[in-house]
PDB file of N, CA and C in Angstrom:
ATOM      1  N   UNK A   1       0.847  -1.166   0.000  1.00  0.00           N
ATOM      2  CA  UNK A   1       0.000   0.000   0.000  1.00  0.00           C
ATOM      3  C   UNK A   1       0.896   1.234   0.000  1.00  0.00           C
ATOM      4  N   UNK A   2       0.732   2.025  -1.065  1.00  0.00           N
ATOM      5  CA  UNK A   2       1.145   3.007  -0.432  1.00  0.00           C
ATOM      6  C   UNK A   2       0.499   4.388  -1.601  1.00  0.00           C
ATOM      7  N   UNK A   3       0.628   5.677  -1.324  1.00  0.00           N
ATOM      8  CA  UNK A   3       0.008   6.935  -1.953  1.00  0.00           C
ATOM      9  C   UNK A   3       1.239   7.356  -2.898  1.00  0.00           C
ATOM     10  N   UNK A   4       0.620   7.066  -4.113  1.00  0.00           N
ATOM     11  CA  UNK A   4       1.186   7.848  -5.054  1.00  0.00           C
ATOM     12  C   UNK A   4       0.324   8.283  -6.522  1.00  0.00           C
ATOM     13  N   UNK A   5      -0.799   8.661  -6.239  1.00  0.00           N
ATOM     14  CA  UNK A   5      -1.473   8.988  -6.951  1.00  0.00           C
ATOM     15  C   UNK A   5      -1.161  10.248  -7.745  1.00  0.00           C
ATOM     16  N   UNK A   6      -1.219   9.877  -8.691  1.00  0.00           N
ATOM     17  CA  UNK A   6      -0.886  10.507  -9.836  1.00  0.00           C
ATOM     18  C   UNK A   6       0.562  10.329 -10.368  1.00  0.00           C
ATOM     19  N   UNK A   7       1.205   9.509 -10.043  1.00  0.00           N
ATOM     20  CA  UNK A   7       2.448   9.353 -10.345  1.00  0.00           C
ATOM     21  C   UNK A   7       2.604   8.133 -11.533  1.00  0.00           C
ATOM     22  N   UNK A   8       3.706   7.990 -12.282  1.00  0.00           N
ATOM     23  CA  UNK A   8       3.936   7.235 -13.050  1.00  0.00           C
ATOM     24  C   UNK A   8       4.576   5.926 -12.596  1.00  0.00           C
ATOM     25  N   UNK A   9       3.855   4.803 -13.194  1.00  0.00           N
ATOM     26  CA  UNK A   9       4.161   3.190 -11.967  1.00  0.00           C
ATOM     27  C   UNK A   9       5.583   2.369 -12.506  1.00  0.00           C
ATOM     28  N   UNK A  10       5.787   1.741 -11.245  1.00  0.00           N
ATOM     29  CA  UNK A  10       7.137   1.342 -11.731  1.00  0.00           C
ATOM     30  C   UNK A  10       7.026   0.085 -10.754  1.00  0.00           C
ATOM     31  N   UNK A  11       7.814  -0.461 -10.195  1.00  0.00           N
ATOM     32  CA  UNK A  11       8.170  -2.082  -9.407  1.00  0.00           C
ATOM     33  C   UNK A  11       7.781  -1.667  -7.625  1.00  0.00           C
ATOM     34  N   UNK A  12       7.895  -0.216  -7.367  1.00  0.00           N
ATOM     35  CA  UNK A  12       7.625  -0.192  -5.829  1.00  0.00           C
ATOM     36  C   UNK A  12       6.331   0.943  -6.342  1.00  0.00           C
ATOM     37  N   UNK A  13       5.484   0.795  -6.516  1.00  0.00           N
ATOM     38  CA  UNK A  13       3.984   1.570  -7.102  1.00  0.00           C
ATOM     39  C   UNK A  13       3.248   0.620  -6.268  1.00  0.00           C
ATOM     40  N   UNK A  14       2.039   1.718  -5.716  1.00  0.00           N
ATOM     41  CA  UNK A  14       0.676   0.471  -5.638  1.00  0.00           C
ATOM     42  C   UNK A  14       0.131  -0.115  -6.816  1.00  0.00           C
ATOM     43  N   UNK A  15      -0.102  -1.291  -6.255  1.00  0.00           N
ATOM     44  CA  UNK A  15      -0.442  -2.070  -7.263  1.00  0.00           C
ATOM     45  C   UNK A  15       0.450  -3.091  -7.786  1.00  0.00           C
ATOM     46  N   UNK A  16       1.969  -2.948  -7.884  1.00  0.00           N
ATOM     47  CA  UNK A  16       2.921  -3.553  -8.192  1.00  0.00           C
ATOM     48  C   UNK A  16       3.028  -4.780  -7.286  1.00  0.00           C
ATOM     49  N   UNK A  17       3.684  -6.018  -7.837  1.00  0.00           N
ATOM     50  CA  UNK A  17       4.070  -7.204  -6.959  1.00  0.00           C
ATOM     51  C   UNK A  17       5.618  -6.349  -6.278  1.00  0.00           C
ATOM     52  N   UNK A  18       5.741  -5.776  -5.502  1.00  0.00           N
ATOM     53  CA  UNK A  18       7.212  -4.877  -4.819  1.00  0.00           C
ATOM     54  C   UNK A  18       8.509  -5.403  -5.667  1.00  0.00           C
ATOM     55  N   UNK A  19       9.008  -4.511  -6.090  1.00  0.00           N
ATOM     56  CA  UNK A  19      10.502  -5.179  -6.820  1.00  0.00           C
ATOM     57  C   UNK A  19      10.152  -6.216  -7.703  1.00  0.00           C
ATOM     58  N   UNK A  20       9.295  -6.707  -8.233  1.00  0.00           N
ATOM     59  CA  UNK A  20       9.461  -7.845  -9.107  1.00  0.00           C
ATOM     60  C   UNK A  20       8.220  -7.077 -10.593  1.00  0.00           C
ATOM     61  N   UNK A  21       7.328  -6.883 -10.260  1.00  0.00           N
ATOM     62  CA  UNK A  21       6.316  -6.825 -11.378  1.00  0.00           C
ATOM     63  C   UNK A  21       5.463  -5.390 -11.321  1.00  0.00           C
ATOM     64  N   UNK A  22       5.678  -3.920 -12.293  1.00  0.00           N
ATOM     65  CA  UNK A  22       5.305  -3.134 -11.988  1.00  0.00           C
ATOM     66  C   UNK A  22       3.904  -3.271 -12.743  1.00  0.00           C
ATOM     67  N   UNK A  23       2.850  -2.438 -12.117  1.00  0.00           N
ATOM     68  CA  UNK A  23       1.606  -2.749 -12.672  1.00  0.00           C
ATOM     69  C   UNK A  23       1.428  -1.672 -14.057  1.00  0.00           C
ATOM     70  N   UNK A  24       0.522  -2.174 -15.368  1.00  0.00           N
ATOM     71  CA  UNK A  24       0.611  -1.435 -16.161  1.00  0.00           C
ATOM     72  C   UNK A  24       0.171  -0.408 -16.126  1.00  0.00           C
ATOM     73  N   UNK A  25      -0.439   0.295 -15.155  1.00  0.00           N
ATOM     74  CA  UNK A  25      -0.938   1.720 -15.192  1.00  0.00           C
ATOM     75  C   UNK A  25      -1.212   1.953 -13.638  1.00  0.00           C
ATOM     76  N   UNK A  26      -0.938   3.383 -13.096  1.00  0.00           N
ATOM     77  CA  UNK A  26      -1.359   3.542 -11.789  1.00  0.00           C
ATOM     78  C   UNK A  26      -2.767   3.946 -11.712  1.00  0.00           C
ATOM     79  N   UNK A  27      -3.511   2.824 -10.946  1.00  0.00           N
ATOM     80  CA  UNK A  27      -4.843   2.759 -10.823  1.00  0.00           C
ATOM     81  C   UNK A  27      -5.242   3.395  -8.950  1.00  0.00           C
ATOM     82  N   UNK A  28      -4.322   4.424  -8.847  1.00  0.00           N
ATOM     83  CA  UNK A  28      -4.451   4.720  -7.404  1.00  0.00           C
ATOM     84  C   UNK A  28      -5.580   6.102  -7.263  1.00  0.00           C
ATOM     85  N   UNK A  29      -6.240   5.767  -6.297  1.00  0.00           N
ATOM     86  CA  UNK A  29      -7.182   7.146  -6.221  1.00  0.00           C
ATOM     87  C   UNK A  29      -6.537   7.872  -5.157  1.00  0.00           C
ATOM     88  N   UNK A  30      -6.673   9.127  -5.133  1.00  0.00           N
ATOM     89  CA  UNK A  30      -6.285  10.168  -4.376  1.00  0.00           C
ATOM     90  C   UNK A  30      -5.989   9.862  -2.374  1.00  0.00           C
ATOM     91  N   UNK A  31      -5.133  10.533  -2.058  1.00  0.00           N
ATOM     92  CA  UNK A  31      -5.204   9.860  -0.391  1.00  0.00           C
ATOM     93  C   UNK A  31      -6.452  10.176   0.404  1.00  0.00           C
ATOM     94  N   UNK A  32      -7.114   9.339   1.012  1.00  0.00           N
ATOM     95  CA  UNK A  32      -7.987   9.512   1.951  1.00  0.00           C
ATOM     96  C   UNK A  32      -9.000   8.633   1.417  1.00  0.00           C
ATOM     97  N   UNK A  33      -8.965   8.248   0.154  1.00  0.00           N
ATOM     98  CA  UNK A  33     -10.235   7.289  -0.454  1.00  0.00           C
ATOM     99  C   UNK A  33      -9.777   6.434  -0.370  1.00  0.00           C
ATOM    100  N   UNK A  34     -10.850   5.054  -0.193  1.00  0.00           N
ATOM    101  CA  UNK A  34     -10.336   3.580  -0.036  1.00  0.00           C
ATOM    102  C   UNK A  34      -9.964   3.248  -1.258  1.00  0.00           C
ATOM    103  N   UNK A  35      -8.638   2.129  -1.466  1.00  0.00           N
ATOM    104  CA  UNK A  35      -8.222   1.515  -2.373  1.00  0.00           C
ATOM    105  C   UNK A  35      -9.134  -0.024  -2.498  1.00  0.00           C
ATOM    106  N   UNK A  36      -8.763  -0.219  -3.425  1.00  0.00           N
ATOM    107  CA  UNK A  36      -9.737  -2.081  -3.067  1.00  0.00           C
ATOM    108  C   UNK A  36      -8.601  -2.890  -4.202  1.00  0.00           C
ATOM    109  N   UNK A  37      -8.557  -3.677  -3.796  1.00  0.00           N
ATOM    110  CA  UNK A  37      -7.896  -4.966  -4.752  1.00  0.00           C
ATOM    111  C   UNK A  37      -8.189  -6.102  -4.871  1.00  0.00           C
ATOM    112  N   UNK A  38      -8.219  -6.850  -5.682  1.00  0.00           N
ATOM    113  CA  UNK A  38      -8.852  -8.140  -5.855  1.00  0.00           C
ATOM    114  C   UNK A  38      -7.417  -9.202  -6.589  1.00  0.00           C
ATOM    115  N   UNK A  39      -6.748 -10.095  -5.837  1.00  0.00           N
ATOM    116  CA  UNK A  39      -5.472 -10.223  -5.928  1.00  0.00           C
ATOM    117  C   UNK A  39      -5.505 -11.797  -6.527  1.00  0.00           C
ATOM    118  N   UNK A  40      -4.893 -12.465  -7.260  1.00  0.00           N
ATOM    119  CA  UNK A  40      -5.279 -13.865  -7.512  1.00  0.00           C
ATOM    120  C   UNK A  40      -4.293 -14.957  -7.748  1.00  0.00           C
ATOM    121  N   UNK A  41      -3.731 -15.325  -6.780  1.00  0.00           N
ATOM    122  CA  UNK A  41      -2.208 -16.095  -6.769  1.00  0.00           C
ATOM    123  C   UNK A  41      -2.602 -17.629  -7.219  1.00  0.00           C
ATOM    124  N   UNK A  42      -1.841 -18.007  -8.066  1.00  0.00           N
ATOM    125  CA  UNK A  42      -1.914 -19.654  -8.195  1.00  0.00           C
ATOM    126  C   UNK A  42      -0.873 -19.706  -8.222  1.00  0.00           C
ATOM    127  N   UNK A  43       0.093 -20.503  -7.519  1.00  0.00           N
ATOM    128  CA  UNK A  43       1.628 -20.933  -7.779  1.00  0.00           C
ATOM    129  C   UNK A  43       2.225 -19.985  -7.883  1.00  0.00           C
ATOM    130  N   UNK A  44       3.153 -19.387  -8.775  1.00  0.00           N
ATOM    131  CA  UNK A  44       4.196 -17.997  -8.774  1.00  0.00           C
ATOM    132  C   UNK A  44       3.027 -17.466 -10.018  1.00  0.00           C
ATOM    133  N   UNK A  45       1.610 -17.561  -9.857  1.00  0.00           N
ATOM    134  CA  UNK A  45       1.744 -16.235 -10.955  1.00  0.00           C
ATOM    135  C   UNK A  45       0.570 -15.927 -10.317  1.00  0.00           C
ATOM    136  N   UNK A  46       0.407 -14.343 -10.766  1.00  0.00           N
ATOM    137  CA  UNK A  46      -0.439 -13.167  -9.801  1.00  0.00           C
ATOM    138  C   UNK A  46      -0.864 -12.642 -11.624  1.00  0.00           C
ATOM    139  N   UNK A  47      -2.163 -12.297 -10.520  1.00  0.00           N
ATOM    140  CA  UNK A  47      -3.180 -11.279 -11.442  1.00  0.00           C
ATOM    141  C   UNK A  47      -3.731 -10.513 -10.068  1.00  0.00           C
ATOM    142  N   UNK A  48      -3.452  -9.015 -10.651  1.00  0.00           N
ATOM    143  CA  UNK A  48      -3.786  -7.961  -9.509  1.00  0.00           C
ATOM    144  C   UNK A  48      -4.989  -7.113 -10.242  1.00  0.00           C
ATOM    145  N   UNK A  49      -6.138  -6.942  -9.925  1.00  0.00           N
ATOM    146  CA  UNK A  49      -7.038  -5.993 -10.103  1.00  0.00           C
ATOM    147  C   UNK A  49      -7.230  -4.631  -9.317  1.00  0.00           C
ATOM    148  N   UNK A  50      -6.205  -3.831  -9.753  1.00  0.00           N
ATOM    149  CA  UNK A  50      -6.566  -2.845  -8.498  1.00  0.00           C
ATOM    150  C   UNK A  50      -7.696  -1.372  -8.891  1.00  0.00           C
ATOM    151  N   UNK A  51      -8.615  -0.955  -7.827  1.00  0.00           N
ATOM    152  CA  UNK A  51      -9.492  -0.415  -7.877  1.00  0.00           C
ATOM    153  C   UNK A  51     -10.557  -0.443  -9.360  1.00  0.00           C
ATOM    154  N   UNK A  52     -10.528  -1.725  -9.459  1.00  0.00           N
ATOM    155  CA  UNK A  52     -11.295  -2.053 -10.763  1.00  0.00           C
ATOM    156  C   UNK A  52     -10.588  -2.119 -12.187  1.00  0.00           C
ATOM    157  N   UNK A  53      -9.231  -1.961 -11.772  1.00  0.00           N
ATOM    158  CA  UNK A  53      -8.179  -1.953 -13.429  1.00  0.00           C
ATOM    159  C   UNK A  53      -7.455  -2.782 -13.092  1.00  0.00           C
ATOM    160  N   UNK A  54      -7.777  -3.989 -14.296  1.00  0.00           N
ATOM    161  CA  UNK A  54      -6.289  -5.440 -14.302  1.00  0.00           C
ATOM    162  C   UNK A  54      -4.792  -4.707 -14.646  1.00  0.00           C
ATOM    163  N   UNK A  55      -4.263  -4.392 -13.354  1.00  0.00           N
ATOM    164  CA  UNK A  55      -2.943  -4.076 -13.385  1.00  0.00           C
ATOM    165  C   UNK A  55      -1.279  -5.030 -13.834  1.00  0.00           C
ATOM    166  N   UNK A  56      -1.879  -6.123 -13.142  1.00  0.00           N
ATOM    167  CA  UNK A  56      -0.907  -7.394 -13.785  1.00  0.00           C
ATOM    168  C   UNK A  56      -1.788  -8.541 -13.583  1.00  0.00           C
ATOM    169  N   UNK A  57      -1.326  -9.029 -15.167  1.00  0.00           N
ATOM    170  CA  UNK A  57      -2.378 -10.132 -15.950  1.00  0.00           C
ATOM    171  C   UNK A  57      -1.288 -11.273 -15.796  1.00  0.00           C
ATOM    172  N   UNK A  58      -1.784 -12.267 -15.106  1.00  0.00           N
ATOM    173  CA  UNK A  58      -0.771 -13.839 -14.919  1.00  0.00           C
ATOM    174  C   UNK A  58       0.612 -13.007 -14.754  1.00  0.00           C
ATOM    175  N   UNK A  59       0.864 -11.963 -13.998  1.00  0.00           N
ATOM    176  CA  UNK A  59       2.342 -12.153 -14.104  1.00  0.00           C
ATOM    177  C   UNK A  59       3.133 -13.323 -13.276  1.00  0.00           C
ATOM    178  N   UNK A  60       4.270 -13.406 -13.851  1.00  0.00           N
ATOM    179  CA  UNK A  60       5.037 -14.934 -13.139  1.00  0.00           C
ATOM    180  C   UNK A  60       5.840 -14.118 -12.161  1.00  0.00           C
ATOM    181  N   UNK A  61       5.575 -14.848 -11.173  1.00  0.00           N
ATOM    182  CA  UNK A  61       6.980 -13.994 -10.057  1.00  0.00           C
ATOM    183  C   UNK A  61       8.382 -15.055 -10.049  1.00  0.00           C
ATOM    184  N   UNK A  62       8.941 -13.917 -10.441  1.00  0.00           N
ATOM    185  CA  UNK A  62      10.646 -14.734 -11.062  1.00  0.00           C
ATOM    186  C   UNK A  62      11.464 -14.722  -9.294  1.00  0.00           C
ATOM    187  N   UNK A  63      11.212 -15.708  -8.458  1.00  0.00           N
ATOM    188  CA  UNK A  63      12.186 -15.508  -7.414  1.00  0.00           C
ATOM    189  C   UNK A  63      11.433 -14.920  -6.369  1.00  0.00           C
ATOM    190  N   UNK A  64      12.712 -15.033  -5.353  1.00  0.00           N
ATOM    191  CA  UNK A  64      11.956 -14.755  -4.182  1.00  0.00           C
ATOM    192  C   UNK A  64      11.432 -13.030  -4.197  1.00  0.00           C
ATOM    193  N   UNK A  65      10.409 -12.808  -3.388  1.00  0.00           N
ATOM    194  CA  UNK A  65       9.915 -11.608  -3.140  1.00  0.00           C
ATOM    195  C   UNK A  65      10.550 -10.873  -2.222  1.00  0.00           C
ATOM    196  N   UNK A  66      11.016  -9.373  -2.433  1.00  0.00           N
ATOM    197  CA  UNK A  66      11.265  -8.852  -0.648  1.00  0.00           C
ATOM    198  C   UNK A  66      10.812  -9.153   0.391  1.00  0.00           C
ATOM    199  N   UNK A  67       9.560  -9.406   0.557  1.00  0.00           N
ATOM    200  CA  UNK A  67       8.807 -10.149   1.820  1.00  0.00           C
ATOM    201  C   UNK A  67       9.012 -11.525   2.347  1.00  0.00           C
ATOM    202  N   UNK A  68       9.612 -12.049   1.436  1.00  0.00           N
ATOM    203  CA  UNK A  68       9.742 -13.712   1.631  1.00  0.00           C
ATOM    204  C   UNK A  68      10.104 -14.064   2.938  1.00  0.00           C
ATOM    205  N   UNK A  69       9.045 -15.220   3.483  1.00  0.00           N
ATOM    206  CA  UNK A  69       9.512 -15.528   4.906  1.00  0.00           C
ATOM    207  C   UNK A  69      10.323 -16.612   5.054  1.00  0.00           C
ATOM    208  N   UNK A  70      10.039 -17.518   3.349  1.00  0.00           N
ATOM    209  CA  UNK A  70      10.939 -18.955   3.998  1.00  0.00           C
ATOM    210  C   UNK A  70      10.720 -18.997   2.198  1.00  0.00           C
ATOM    211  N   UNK A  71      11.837 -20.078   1.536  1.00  0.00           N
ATOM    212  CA  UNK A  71      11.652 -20.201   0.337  1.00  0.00           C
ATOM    213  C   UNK A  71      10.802 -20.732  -0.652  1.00  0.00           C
ATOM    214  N   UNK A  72      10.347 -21.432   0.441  1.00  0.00           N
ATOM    215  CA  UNK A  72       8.625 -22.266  -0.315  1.00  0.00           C
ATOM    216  C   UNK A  72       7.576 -21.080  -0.605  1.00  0.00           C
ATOM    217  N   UNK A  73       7.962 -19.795  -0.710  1.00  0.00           N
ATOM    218  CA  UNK A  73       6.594 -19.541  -0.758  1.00  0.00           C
ATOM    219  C   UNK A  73       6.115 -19.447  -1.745  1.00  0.00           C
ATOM    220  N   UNK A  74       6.214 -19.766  -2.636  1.00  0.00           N
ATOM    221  CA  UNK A  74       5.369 -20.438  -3.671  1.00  0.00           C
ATOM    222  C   UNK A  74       4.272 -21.334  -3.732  1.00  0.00           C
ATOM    223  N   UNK A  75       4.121 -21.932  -2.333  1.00  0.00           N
ATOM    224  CA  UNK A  75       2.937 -23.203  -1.465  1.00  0.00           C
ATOM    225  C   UNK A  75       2.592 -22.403  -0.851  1.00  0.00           C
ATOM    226  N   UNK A  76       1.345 -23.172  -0.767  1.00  0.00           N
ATOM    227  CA  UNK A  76       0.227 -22.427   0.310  1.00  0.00           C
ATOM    228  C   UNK A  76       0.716 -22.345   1.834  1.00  0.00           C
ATOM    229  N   UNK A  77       0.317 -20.771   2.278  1.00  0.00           N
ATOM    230  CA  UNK A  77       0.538 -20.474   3.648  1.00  0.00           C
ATOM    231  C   UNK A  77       0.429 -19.518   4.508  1.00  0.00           C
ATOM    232  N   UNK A  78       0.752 -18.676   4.543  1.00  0.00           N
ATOM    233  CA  UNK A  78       0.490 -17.199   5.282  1.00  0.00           C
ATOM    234  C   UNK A  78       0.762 -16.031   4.096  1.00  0.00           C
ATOM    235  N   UNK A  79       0.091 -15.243   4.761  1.00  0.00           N
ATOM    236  CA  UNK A  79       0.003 -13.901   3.865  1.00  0.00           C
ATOM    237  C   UNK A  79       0.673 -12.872   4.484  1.00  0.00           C
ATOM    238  N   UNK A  80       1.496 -11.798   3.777  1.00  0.00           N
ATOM    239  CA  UNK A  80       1.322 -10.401   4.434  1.00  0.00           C
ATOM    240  C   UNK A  80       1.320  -9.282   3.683  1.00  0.00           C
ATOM    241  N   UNK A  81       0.503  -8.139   4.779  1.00  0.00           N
ATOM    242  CA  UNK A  81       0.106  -6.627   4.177  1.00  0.00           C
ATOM    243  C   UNK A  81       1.108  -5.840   4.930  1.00  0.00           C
ATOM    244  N   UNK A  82       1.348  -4.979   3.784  1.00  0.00           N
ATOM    245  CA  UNK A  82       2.265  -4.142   4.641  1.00  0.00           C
ATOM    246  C   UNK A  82       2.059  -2.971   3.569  1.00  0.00           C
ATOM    247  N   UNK A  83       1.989  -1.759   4.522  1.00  0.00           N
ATOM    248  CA  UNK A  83       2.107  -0.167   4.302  1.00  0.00           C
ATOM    249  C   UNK A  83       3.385   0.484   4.079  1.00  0.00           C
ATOM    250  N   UNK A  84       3.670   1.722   3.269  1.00  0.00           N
ATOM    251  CA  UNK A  84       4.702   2.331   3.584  1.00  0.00           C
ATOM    252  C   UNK A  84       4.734   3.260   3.751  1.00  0.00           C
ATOM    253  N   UNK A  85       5.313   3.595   5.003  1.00  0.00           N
ATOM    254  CA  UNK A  85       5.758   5.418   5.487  1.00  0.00           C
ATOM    255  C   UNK A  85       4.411   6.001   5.914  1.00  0.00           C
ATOM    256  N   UNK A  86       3.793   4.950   6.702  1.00  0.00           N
ATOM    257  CA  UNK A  86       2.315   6.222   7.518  1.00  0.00           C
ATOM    258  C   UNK A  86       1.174   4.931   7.127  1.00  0.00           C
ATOM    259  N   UNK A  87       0.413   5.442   8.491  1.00  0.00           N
ATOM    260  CA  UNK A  87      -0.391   4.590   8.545  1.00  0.00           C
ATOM    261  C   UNK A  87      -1.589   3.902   7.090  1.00  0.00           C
ATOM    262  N   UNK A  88      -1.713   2.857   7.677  1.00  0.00           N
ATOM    263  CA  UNK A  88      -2.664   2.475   7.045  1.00  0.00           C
ATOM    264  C   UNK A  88      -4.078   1.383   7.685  1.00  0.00           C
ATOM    265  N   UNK A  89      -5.123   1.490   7.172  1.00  0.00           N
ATOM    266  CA  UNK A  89      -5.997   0.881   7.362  1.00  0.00           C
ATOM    267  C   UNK A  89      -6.285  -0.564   6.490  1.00  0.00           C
ATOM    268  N   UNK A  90      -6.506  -1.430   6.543  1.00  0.00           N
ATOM    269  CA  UNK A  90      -7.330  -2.443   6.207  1.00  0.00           C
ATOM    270  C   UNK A  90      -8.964  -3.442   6.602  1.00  0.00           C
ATOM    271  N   UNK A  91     -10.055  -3.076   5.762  1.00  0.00           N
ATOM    272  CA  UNK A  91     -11.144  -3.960   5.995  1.00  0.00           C
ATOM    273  C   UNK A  91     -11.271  -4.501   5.497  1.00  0.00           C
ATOM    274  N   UNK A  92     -12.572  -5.452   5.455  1.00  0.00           N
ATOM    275  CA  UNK A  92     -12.816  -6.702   4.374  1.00  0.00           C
ATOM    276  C   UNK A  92     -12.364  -7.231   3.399  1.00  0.00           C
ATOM    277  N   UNK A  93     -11.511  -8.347   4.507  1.00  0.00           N
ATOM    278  CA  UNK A  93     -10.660  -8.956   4.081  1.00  0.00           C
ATOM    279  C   UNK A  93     -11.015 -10.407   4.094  1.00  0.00           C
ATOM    280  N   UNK A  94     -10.233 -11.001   2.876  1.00  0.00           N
ATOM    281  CA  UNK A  94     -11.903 -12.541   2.252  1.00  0.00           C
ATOM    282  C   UNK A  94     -10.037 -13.224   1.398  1.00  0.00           C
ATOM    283  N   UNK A  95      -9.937 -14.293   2.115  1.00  0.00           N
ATOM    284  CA  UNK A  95      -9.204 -14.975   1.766  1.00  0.00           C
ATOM    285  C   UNK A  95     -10.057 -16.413   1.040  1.00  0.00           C
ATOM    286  N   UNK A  96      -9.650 -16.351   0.159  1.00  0.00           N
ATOM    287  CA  UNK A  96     -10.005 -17.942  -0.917  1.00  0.00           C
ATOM    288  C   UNK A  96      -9.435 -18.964  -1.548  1.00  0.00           C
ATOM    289  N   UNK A  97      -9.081 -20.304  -0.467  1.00  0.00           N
ATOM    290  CA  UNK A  97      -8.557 -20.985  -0.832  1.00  0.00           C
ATOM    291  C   UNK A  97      -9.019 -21.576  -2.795  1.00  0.00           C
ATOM    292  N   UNK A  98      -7.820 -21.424  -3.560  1.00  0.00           N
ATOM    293  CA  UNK A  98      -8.452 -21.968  -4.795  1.00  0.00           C
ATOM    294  C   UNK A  98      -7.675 -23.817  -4.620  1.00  0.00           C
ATOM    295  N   UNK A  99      -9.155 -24.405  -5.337  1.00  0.00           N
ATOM    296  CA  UNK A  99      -8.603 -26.023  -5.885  1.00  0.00           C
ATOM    297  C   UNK A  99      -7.917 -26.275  -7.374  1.00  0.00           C
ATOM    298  N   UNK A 100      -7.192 -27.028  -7.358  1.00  0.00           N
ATOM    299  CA  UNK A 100      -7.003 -27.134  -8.451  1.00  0.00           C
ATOM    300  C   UNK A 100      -7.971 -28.208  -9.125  1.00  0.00           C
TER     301      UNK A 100
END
C-alpha cells in the first residue's frame, strides 16, 4: 500500500508485486479514499485488479519476493500486508482458498 497517486508506476507503485512486477498503469485514487484490490495467486503467478483496473495479468513472479519468509513460498501459507511510510488501514478482508 502506499500513496502515489498521480504518479507514473514502476516495481515499488501500488499495485505492483514490490521489486518484481510493476503494474501497467497507476490505478491509485487520491489519499484519503479507499483503495480495493482483488489479488489472484496460483503458484508464482499473480493477477492484480486494483481499484477495478487489471494491473498485472498472470504475471510470473521470477524468485523470491522482498517479503519472503521462507523459500517455499510459492505453497500455500500465510500472507502479508504491509504499508509504507504512515499509517494504514485495512477492511474486508476474504481470503479464498483456490482447488485445483
Amino acid at each position: 500500500m502506499l500513496e502515489d497517486y498521480g504518479h507514473p508506476p514502476n516495481t515499488h507503485s501500488a499495485g505492483a508485486l514490490y521489486s518484481r512486477i510493476a503494474p501497467s498503469e497507476n490505478a491509485s485514487k487520491p489519499a484519503g479514499e479507499w483503495q480495493t484490490y482483488d489479488i489472484r495467486l496460483v503458484g508464482r503467478q499473480v493477477t492484480v485488479v486494483f481499484n477495478g483496473k487489471k494491473v498485472i495479468d498472470h504475471g510470473v513472479i521470477d524468485g523470491l519476493t522482498a517479503m519472503a519468509h521462507d523459500a517455499d513460498e510459492g505453497e500455500p501459507g500465510g500472507i502479508a500486508l504491509q504499508g509504507d511510510h504512515g499509517p494504514v488501514e485495512f477492511r474486508k478482508i476474504t481470503i479464498t482458498p483456490l482447488m485445483k
